[in-house]
N, C-alpha and C. Protein backbone atom coordinates (compact mmCIF):
# COMPACT_ATOMS: atom_id res chain seq x y z
N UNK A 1 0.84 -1.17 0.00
CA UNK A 1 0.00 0.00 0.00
C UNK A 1 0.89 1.25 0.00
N UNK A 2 0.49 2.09 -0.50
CA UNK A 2 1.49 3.44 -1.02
C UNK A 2 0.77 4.61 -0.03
N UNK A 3 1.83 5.29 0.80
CA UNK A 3 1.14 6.25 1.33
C UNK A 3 0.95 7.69 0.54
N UNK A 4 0.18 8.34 0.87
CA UNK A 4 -0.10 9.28 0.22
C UNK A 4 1.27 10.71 0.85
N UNK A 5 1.46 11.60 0.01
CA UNK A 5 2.49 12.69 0.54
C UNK A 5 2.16 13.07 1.89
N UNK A 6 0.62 13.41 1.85
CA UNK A 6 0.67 13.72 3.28
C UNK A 6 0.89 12.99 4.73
N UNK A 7 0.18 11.69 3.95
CA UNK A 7 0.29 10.78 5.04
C UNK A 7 2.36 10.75 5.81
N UNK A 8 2.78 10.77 4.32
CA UNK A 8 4.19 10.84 4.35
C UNK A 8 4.99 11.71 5.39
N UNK A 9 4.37 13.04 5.13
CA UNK A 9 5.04 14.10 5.96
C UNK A 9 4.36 14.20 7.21
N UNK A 10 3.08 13.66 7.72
CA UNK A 10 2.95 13.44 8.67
C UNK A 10 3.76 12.69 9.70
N UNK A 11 3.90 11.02 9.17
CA UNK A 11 4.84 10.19 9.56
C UNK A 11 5.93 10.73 9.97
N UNK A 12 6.94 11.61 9.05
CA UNK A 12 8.23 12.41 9.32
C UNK A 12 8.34 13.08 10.25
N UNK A 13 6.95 14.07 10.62
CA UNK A 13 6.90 14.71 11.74
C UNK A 13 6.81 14.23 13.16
N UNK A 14 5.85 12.99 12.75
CA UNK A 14 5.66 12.37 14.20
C UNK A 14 7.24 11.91 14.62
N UNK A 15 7.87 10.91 13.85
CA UNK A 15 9.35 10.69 13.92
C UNK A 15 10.10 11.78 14.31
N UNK A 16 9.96 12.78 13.98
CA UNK A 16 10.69 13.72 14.42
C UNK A 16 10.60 14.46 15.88
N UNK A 17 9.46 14.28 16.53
CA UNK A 17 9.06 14.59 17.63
C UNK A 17 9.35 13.48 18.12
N UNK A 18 9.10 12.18 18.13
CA UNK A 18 9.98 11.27 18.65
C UNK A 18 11.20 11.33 19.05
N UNK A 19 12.17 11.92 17.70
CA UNK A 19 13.56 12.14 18.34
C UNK A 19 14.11 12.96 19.31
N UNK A 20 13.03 14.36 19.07
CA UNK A 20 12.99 14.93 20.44
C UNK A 20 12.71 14.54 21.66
N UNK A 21 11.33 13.76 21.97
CA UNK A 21 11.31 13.06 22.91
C UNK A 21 12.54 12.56 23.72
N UNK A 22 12.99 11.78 22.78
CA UNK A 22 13.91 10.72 23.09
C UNK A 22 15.54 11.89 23.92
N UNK A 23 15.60 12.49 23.01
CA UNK A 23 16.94 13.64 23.50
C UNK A 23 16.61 13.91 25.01
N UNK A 24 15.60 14.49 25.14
CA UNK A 24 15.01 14.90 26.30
C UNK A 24 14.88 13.80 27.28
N UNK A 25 14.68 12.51 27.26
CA UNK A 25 14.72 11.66 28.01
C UNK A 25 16.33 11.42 28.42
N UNK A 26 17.30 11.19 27.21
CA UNK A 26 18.27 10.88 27.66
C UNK A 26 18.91 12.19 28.45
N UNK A 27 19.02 13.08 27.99
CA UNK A 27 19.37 14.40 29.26
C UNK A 27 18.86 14.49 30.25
N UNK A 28 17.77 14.57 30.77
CA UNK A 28 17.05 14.19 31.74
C UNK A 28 17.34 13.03 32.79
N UNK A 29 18.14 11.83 32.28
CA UNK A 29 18.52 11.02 32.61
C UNK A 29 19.87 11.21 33.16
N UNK A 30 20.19 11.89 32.36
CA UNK A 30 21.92 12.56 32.60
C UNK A 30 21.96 13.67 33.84
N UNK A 31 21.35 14.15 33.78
CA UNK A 31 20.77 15.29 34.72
C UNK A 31 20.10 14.81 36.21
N UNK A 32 19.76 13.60 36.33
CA UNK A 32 19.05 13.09 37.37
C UNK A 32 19.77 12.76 38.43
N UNK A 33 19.64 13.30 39.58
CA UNK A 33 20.30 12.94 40.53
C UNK A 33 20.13 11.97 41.81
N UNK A 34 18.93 11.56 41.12
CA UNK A 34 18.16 9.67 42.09
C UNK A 34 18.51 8.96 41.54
N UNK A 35 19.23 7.64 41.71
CA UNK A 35 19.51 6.67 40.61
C UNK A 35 18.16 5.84 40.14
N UNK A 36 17.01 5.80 40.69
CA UNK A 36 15.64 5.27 40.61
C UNK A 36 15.34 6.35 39.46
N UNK A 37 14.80 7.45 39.39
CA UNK A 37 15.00 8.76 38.52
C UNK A 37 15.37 7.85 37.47
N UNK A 38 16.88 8.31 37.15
CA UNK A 38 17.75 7.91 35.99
C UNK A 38 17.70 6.76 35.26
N UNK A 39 16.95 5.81 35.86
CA UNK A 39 16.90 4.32 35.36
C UNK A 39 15.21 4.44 34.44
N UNK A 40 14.29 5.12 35.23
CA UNK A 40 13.88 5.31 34.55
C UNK A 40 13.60 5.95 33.45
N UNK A 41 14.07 7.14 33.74
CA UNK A 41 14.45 8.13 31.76
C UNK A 41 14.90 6.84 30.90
N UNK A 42 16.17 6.31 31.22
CA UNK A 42 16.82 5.51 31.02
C UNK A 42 16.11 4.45 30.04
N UNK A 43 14.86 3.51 30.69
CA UNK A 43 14.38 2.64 30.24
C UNK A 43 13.34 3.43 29.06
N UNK A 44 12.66 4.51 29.57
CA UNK A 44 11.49 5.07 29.18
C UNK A 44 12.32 5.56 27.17
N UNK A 45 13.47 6.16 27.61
CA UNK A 45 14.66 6.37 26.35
C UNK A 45 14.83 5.33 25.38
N UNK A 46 15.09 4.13 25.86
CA UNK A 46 15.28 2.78 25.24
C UNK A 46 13.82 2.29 24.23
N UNK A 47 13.37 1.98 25.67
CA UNK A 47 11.54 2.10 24.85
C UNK A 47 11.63 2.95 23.37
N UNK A 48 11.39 4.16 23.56
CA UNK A 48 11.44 5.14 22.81
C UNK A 48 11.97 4.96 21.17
N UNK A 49 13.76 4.16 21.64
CA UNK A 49 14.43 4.22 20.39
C UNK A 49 14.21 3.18 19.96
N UNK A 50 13.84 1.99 20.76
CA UNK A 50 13.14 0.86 19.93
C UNK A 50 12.02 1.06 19.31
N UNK A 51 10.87 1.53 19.08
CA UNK A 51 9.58 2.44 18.57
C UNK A 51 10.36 3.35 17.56
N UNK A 52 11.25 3.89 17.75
CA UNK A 52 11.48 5.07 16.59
C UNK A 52 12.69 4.07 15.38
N UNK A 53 13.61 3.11 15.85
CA UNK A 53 13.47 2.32 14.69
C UNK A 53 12.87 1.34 14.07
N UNK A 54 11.49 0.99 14.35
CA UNK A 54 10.78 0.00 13.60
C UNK A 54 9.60 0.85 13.00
């Protein structure tokens, strides 16, 4: 099935807010000064980049 352009640049955008997401998790993580905190950015990050490459 062929997506349509828009559908297209939609997709791109959502991905792209994803990658933000994801930045923000890992700094956040970096930045955390609970190790409970940090594990979770941590996992929540991982999550994230597994979803943003499939």
């Amino acid at each position: 099935m062929e997506l349509s352009d828009k559908e297209k640049k939609l997709l791109e955008d959502q991905l792209k807010a994803e990658y933000i997401c994801m930045s923000k998790y890992k700094l956040y993580s970096e930045q955390a000064g609970d190790p409970q905190i940090k594990n979770i950015f941590n996992l929540v990050y991982q999550q994230e980049a597994q979803h943003a490459e499939s």
